[in-house]
N, C-alpha and C. Protein backbone atom coordinates (compact mmCIF):
# COMPACT_ATOMS: atom_id res chain seq x y z
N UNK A 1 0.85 -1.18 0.00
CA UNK A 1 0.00 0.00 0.00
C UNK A 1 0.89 1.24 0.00
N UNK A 2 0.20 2.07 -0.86
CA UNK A 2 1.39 3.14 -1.19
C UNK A 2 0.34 4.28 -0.20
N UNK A 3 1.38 5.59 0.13
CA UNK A 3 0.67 6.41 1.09
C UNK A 3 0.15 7.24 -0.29
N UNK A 4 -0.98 8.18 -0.57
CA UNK A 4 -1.69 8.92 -1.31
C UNK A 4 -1.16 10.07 -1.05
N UNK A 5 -0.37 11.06 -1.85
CA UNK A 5 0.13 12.59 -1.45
C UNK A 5 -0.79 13.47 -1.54
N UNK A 6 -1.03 14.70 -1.16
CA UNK A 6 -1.85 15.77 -1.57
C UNK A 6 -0.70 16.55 -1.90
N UNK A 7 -1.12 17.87 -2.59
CA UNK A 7 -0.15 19.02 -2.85
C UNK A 7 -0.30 19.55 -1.21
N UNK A 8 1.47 20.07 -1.29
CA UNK A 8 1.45 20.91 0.37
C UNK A 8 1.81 19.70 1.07
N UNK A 9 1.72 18.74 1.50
CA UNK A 9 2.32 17.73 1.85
C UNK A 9 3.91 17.67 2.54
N UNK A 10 4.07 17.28 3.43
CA UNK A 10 5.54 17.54 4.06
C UNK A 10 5.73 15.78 4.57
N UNK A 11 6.42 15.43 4.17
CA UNK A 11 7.41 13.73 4.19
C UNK A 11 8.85 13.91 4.67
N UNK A 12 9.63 13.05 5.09
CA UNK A 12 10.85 12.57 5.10
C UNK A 12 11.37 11.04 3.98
N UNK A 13 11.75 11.62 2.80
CA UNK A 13 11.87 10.90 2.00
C UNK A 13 13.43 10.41 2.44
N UNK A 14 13.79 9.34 1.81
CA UNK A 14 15.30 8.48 1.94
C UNK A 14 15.83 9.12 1.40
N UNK A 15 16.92 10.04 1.06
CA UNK A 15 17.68 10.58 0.49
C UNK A 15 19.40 10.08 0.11
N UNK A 16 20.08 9.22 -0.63
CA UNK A 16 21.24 8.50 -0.32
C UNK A 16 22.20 9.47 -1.24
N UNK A 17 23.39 10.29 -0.96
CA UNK A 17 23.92 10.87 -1.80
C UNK A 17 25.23 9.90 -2.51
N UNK A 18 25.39 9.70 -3.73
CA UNK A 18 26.02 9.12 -4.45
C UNK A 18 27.38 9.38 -4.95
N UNK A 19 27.41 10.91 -5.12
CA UNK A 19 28.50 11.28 -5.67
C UNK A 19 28.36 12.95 -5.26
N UNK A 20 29.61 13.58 -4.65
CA UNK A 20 30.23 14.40 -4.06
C UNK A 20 31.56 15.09 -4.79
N UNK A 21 30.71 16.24 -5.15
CA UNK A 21 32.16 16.91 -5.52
C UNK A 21 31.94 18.53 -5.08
N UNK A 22 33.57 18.69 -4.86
CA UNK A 22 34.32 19.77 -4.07
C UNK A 22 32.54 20.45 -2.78
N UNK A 23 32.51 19.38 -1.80
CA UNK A 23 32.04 19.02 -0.77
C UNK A 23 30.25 19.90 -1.52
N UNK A 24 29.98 18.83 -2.67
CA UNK A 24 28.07 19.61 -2.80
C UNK A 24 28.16 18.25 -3.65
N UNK A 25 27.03 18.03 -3.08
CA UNK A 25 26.49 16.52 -3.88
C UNK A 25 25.81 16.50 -5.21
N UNK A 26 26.67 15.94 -5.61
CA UNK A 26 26.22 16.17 -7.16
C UNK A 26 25.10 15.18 -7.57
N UNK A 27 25.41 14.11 -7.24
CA UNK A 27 24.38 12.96 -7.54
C UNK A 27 23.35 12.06 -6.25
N UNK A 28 22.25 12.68 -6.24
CA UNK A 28 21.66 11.89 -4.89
C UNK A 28 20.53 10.79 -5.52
N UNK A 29 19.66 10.02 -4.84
CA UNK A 29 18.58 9.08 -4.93
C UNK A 29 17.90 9.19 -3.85
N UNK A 30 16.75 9.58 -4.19
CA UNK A 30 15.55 10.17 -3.49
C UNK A 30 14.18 8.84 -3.97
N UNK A 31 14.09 7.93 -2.91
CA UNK A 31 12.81 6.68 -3.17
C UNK A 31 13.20 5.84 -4.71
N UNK A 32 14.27 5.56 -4.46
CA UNK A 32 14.92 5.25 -5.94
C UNK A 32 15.01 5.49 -7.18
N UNK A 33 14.90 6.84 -7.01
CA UNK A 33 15.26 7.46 -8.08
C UNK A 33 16.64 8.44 -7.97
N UNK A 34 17.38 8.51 -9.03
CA UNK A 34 18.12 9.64 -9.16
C UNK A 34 18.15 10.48 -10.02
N UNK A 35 18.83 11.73 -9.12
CA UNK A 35 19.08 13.25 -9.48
C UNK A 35 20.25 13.11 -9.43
N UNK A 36 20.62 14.09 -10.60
CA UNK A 36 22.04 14.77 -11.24
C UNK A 36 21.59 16.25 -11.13
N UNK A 37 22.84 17.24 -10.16
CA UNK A 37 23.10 18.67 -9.93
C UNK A 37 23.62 18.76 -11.20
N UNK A 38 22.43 20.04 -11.91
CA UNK A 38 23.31 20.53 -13.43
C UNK A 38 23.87 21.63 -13.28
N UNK A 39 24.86 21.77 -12.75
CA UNK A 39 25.63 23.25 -12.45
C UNK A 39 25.60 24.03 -14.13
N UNK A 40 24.96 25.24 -13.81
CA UNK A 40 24.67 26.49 -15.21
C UNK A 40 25.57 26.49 -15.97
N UNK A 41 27.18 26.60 -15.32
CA UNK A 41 28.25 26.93 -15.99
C UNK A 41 29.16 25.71 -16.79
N UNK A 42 28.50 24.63 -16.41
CA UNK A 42 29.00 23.47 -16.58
C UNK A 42 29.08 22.93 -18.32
N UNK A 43 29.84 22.83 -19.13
CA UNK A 43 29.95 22.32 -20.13
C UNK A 43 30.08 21.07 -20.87
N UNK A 44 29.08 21.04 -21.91
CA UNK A 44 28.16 19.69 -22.01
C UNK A 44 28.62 19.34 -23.38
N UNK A 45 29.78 19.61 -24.04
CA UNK A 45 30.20 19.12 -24.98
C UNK A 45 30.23 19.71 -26.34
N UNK A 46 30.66 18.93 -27.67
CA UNK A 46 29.66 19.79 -29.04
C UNK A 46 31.17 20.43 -29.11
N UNK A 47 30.88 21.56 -30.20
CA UNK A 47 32.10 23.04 -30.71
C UNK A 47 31.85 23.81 -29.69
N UNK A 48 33.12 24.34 -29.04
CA UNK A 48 33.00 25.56 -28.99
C UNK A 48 33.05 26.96 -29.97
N UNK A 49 32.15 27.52 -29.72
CA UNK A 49 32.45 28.66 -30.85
C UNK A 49 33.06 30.38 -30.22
């Protein structure tokens, strides 16, 4: 049985952080799923022009 959310809702979800860089977690898993931190400045490949 799964719990039913409403919007507004406040939980303590599992949070496991995966990967850590220069001390900010870049990669966590939140109820088995994961998140990747996309830092703005961060460069994603391709030409530079």
């Amino acid at each position: 049985m799964t719990r039913q959310f409403t919007i507004n809702d406040r939980y303590r979800p599992i949070v496991t952080i995966k990967k850590i860089k220069k001390d900010i977690p870049t990669v966590i898993e939140v109820s088995g799923r994961r998140y990747v931190h996309d830092n703005a400045d961060s460069y994603k490949g391709g030409k530079r022009k």
